[in-house]
C-alpha atoms as a PDB file:
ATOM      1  CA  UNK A   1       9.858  -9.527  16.414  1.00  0.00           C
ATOM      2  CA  UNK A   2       7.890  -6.550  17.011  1.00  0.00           C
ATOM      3  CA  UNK A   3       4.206  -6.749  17.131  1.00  0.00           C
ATOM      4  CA  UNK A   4       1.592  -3.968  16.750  1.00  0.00           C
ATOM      5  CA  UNK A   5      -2.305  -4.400  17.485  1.00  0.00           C
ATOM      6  CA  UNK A   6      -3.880  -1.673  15.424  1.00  0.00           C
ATOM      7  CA  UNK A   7      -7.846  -0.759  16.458  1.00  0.00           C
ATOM      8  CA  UNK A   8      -9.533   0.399  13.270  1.00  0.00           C
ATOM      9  CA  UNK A   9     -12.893   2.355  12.850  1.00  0.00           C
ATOM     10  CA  UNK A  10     -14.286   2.524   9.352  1.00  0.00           C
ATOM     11  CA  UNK A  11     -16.889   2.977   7.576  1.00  0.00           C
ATOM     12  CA  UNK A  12     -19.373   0.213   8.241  1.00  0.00           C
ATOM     13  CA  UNK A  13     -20.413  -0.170   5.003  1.00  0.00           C
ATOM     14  CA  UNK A  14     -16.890  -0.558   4.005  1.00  0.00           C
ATOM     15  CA  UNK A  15     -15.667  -2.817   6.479  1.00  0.00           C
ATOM     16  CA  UNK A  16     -14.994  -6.025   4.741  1.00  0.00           C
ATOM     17  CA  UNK A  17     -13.557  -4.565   1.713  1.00  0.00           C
ATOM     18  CA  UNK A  18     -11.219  -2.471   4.456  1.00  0.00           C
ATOM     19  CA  UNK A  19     -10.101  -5.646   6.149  1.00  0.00           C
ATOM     20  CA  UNK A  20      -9.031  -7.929   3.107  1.00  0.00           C
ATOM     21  CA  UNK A  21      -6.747  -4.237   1.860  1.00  0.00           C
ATOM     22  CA  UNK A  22      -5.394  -4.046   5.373  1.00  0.00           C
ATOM     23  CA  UNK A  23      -4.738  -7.966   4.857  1.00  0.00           C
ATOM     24  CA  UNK A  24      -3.194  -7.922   2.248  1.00  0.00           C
ATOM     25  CA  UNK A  25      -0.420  -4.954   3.202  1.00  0.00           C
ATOM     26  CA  UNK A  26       3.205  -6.479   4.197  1.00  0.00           C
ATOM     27  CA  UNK A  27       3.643  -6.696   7.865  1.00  0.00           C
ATOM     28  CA  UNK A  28      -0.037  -7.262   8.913  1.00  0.00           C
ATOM     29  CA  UNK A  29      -0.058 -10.773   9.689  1.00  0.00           C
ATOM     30  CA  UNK A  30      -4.294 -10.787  10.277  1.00  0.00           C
ATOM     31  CA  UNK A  31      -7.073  -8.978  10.629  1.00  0.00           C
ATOM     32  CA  UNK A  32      -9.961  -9.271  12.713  1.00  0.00           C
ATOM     33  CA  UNK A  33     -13.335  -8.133  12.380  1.00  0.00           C
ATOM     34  CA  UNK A  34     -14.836  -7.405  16.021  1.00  0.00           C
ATOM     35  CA  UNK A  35     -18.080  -5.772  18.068  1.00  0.00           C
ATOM     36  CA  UNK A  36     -17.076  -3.139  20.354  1.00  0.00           C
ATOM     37  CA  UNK A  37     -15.998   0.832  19.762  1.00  0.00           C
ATOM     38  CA  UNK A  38     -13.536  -0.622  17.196  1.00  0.00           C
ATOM     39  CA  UNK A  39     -14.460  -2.530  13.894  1.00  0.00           C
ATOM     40  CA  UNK A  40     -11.283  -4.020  12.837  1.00  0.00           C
ATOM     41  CA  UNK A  41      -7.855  -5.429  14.752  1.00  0.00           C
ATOM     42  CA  UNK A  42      -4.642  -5.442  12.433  1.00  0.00           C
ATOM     43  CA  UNK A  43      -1.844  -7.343  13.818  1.00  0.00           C
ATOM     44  CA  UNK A  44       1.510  -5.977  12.544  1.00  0.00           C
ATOM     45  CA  UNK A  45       4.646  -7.853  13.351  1.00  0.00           C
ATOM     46  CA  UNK A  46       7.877  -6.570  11.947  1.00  0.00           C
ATOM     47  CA  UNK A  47      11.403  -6.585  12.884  1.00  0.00           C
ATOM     48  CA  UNK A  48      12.566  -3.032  13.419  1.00  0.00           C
ATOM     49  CA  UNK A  49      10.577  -0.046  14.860  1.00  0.00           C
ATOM     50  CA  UNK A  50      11.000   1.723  12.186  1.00  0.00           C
ATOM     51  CA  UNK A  51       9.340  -0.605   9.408  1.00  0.00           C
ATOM     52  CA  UNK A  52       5.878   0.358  11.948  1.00  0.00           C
ATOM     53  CA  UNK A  53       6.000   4.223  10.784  1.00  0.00           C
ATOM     54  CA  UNK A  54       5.811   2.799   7.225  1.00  0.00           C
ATOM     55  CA  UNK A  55       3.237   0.363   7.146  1.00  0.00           C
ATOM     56  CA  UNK A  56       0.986   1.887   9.885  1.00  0.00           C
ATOM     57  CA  UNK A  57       1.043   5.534   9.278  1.00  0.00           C
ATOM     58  CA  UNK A  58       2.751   5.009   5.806  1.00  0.00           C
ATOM     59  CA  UNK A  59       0.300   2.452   4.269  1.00  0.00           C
ATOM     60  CA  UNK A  60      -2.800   0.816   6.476  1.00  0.00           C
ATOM     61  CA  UNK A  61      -4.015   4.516   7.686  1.00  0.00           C
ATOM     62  CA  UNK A  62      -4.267   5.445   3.619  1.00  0.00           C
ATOM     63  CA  UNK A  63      -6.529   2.483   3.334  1.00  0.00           C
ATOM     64  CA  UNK A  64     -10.107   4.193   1.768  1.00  0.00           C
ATOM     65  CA  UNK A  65     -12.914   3.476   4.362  1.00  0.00           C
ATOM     66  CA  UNK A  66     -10.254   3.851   7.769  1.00  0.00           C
ATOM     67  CA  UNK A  67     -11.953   6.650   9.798  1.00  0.00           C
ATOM     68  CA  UNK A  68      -9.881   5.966  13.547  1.00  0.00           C
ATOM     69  CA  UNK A  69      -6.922   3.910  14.761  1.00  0.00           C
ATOM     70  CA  UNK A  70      -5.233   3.429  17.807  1.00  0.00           C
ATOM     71  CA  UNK A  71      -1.946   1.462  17.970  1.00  0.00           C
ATOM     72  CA  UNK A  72      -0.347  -0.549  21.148  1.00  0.00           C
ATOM     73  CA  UNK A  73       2.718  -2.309  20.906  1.00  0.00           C
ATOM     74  CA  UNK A  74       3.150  -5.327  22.331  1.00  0.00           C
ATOM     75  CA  UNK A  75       6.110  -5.936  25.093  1.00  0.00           C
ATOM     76  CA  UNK A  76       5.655  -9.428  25.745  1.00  0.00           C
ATOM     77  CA  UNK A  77       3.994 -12.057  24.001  1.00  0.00           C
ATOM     78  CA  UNK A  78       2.495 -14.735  26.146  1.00  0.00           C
ATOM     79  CA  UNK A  79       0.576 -18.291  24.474  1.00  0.00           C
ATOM     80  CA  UNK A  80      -0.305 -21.444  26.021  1.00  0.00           C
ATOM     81  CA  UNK A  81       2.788 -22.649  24.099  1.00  0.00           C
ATOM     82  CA  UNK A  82       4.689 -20.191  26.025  1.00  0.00           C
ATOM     83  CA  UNK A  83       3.949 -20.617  29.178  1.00  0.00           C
ATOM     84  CA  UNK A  84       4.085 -24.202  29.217  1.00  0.00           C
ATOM     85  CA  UNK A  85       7.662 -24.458  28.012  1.00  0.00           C
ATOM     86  CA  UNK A  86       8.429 -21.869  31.100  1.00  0.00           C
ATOM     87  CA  UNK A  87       6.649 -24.494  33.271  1.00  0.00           C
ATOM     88  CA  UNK A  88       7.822 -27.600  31.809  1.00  0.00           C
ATOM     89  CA  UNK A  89      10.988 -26.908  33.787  1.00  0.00           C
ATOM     90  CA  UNK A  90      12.530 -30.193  31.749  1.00  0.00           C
ATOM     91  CA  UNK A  91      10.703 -32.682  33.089  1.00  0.00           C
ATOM     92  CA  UNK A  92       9.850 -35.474  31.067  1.00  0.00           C
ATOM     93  CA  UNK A  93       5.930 -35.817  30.533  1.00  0.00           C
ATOM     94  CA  UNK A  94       3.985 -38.071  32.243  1.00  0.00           C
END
């Protein structure tokens, strides 16, 4: 799985109708409304690089309101779930 983190500036009047279109796209998997430079955080996962030129250039940049974005892709995904099945080593618990 490929995952995207898409920072979104939009209009700030705009920003809650913005966020439930970006929603709603396939791929996005949520949205986040934040403080900062940035107003929104999409989180695209997908399975091939190529499904990221449709949906983020393709689709969520043509969303009315979107002024900005910046996109990073993720190389590793770390959780707490993660990292304690790397530490649990198969040791029983306890």
């Amino acid at each position: 799985m490929i995952t995207a983190i898409v920072l979104i500036k939009t209009d700030v009047a705009r920003i809650p109708e913005v966020a439930e279109e970006i929603a709603a796209l396939e791929g996005v998997s949520e949205v986040y409304s934040i403080t900062g430079e940035y107003d929104l955080i999409a989180m695209v996962r997908v399975r091939e690089h190529e499904q990221l030129a449709e949906i983020i250039p393709g689709r969520l940049n043509k969303v009315p309101g979107i002024r900005d974005t910046e996109t990073h892709i993720a190389f590793e995904t770390y959780s707490r779930h993660d990292l304690e099945a790397a530490f649990a080593l198969g040791l029983p618990e306890g």
